[in-house]
Protein backbone atom coordinates (compact mmCIF):
# COMPACT_ATOMS: atom_id res chain seq x y z
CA UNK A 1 0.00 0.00 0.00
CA UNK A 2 1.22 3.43 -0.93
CA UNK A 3 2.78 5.78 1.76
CA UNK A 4 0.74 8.44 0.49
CA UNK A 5 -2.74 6.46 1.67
CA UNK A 6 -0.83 6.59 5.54
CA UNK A 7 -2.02 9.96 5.60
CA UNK A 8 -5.53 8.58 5.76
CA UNK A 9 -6.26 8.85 9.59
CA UNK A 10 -9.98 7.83 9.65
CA UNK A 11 -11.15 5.84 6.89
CA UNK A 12 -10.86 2.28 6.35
CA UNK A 13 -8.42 1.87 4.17
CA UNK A 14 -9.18 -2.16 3.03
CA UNK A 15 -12.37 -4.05 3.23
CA UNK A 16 -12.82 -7.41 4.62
CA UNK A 17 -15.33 -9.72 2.03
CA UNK A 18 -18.59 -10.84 3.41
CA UNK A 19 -19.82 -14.29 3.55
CA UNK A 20 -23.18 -15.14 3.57
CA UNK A 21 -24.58 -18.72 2.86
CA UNK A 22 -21.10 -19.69 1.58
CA UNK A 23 -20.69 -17.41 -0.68
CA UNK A 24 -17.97 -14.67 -0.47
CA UNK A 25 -18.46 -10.75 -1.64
CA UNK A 26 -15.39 -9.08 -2.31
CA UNK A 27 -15.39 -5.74 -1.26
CA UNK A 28 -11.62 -4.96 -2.33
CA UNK A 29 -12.62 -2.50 -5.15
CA UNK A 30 -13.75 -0.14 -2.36
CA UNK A 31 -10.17 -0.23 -0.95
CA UNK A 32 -8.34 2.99 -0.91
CA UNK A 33 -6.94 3.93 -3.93
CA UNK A 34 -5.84 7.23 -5.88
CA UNK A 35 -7.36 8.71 -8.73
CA UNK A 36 -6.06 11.18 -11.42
CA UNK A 37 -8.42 13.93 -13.12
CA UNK A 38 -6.68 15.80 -15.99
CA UNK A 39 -7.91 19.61 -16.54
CA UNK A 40 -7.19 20.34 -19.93
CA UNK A 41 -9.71 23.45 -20.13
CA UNK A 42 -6.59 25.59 -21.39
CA UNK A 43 -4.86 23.03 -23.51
CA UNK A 44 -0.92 24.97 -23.13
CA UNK A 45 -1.46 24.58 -19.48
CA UNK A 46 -3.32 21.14 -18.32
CA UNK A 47 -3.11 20.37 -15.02
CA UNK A 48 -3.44 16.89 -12.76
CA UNK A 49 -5.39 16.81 -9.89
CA UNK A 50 -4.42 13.49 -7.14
CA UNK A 51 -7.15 12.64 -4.69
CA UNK A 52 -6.84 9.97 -2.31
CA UNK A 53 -10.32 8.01 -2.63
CA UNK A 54 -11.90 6.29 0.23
CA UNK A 55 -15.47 4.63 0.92
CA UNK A 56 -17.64 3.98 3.60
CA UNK A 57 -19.70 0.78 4.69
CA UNK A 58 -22.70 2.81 3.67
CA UNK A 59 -21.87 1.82 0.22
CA UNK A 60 -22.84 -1.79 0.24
CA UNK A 61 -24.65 -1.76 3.60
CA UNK A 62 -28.39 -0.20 4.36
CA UNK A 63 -31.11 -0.70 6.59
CA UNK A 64 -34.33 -2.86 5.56
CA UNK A 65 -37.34 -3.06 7.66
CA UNK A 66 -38.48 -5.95 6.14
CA UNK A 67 -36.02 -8.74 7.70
CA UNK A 68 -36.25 -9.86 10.54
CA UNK A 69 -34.21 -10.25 13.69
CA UNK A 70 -32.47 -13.44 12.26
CA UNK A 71 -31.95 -12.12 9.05
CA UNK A 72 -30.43 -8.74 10.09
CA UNK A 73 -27.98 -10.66 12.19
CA UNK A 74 -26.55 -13.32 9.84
CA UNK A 75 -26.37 -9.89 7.52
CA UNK A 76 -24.90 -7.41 9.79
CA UNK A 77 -21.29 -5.96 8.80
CA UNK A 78 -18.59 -5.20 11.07
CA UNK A 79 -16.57 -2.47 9.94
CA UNK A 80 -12.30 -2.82 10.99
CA UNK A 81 -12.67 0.68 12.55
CA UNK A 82 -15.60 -0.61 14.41
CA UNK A 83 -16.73 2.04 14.23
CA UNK A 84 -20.42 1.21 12.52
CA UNK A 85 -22.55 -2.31 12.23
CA UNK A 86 -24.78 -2.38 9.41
CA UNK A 87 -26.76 -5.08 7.71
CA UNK A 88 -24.68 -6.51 4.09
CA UNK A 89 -27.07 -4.80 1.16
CA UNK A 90 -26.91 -7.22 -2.11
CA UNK A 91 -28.12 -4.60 -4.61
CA UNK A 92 -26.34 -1.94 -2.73
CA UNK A 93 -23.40 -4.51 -3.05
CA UNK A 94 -23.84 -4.91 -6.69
CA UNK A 95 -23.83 -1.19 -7.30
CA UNK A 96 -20.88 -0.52 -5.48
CA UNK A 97 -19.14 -2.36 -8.12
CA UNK A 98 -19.13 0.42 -10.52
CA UNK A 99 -17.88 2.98 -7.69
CA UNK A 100 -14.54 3.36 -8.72
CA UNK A 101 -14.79 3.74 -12.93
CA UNK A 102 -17.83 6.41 -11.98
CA UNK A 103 -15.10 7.95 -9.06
CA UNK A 104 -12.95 8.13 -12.39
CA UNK A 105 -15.43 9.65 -14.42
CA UNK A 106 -16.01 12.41 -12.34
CA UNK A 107 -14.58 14.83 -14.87
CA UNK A 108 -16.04 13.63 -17.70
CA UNK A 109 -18.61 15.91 -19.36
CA UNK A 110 -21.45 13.03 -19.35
CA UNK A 111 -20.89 12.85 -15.61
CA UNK A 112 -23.69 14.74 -13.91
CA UNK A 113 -22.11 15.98 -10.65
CA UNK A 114 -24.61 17.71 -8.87
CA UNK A 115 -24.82 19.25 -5.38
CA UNK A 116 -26.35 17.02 -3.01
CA UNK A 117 -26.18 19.69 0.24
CA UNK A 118 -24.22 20.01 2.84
CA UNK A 119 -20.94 20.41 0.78
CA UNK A 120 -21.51 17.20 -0.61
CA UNK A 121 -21.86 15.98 -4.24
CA UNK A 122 -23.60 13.10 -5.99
CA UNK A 123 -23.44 11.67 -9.49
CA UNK A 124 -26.10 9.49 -10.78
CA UNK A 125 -27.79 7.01 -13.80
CA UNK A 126 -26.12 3.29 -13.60
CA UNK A 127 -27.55 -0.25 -14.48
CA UNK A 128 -28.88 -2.12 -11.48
CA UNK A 129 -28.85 -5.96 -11.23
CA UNK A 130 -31.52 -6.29 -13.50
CA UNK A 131 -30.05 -4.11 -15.89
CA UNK A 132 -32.38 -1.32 -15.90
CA UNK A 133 -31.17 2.14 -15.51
CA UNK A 134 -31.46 4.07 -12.11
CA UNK A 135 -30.54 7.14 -10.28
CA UNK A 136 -27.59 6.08 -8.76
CA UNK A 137 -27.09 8.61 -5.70
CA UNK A 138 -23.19 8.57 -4.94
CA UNK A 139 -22.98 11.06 -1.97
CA UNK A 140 -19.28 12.31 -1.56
CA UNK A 141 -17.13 14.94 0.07
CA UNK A 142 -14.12 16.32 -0.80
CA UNK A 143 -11.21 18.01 1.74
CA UNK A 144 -7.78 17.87 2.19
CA UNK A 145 -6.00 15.86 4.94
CA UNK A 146 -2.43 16.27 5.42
CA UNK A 147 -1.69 18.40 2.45
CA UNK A 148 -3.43 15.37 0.06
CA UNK A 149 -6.78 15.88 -1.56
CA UNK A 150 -9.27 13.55 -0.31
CA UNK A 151 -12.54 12.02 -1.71
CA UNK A 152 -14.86 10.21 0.27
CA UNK A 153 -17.82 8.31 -0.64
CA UNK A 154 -19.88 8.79 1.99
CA UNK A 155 -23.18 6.86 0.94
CA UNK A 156 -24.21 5.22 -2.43
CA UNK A 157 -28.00 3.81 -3.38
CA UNK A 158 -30.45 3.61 -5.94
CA UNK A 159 -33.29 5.70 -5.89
CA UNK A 160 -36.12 4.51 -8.04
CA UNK A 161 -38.42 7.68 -7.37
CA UNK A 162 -35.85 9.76 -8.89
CA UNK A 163 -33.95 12.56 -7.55
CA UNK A 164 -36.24 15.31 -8.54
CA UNK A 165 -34.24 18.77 -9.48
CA UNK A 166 -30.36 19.15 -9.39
CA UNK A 167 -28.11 22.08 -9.59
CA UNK A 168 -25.07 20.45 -11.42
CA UNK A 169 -21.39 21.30 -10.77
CA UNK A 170 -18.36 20.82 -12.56
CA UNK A 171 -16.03 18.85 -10.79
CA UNK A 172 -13.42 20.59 -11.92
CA UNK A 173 -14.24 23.89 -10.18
CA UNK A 174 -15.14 21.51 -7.05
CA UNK A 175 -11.24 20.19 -7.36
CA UNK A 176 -9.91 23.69 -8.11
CA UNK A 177 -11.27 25.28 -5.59
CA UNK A 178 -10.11 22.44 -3.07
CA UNK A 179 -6.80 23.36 -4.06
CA UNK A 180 -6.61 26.76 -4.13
CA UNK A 181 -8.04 26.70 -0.32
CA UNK A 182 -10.96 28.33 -1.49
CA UNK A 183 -14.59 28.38 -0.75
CA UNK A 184 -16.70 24.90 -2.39
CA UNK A 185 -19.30 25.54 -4.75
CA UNK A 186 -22.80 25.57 -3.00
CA UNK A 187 -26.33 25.39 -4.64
């Protein structure tokens, strides 16, 4: 693991799989990793932009009112940090799959990036398990933590009701601004 993700203090920086009826999840592509977003807005001057990525359990873990007692505890999720126990979500699971290529497509024009309040951002519209297309709600922050940029994916799930109205961002103002020390873009 890379020196650089030391400077992570708080975050988990690998997942353990999950194991449920013999069968094993592996959570490894929500490890930490780094990601690279190239600005090339004035093409004699691009410039790179590093962040740190990191996820929480909220990612493949929700709550569901309709288990029961039994089922919630043969699903329940133990985070390293112990910091949070949360019941295993398969479709949240299956989502979180395409987590880091849409963390890498952040930039990308076709990437809506929208504010989602609270200085956070979301990006949306995936494939679920059954292949039909949702609003994929991908909650993250961004900040910087021992002179790295950081992203963190706070919270990602489908919402089939839609997401109503957004105010869309470009990430790279979001990044730009991160680096500069300067205020975050707000709705």
């Amino acid at each position: 693991m890379s020196k650089d993700f030391n400077t992570v203090k708080t975050e988990v920086k690998r997942w353990r799989n999950f194991t449920f009826n013999g069968q094993v999840y592996d959570l490894s592509h929500l490890d930490v990793h780094r990601v690279e977003y190239t600005d090339e807005t004035d093409e004699n001057n691009p410039f790179t932009y590093r962040f740190i990525v990191t996820y929480s359990s909220h990612c493949f873990t929700g709550k569901s009112e309709d288990l029961t007692s039994e089922e919630l505890e043969l699903l329940m999720y133990h985070d390293l940090n112990k910091k949070e126990s949360r019941p295993f979500n398969f479709e949240r699971y299956h989502l979180s799959r395409q987590l880091p290529s849409i963390i890498k497509s952040l930039a990308d024009k076709t990437t809506l990036v929208c504010h989602a309040g609270y200085k956070k951002y979301a990006s949306v519209k995936v494939l679920d398990s059954n292949g039909i297309e949702v609003d994929y709600f991908v909650v993250f922050t961004v900040f910087r933590e021992s002179k790295k940029l950081r992203l963190h994916i706070q919270s990602a799930y489908p919402k089939y009701d839609g997401i109503g109205k957004v105010e869309k961002v470009r990430f790279f103002v979001i990044a730009k601004n991160l680096l500069n020390n300067k205020k975050l873009p707000t709705p």
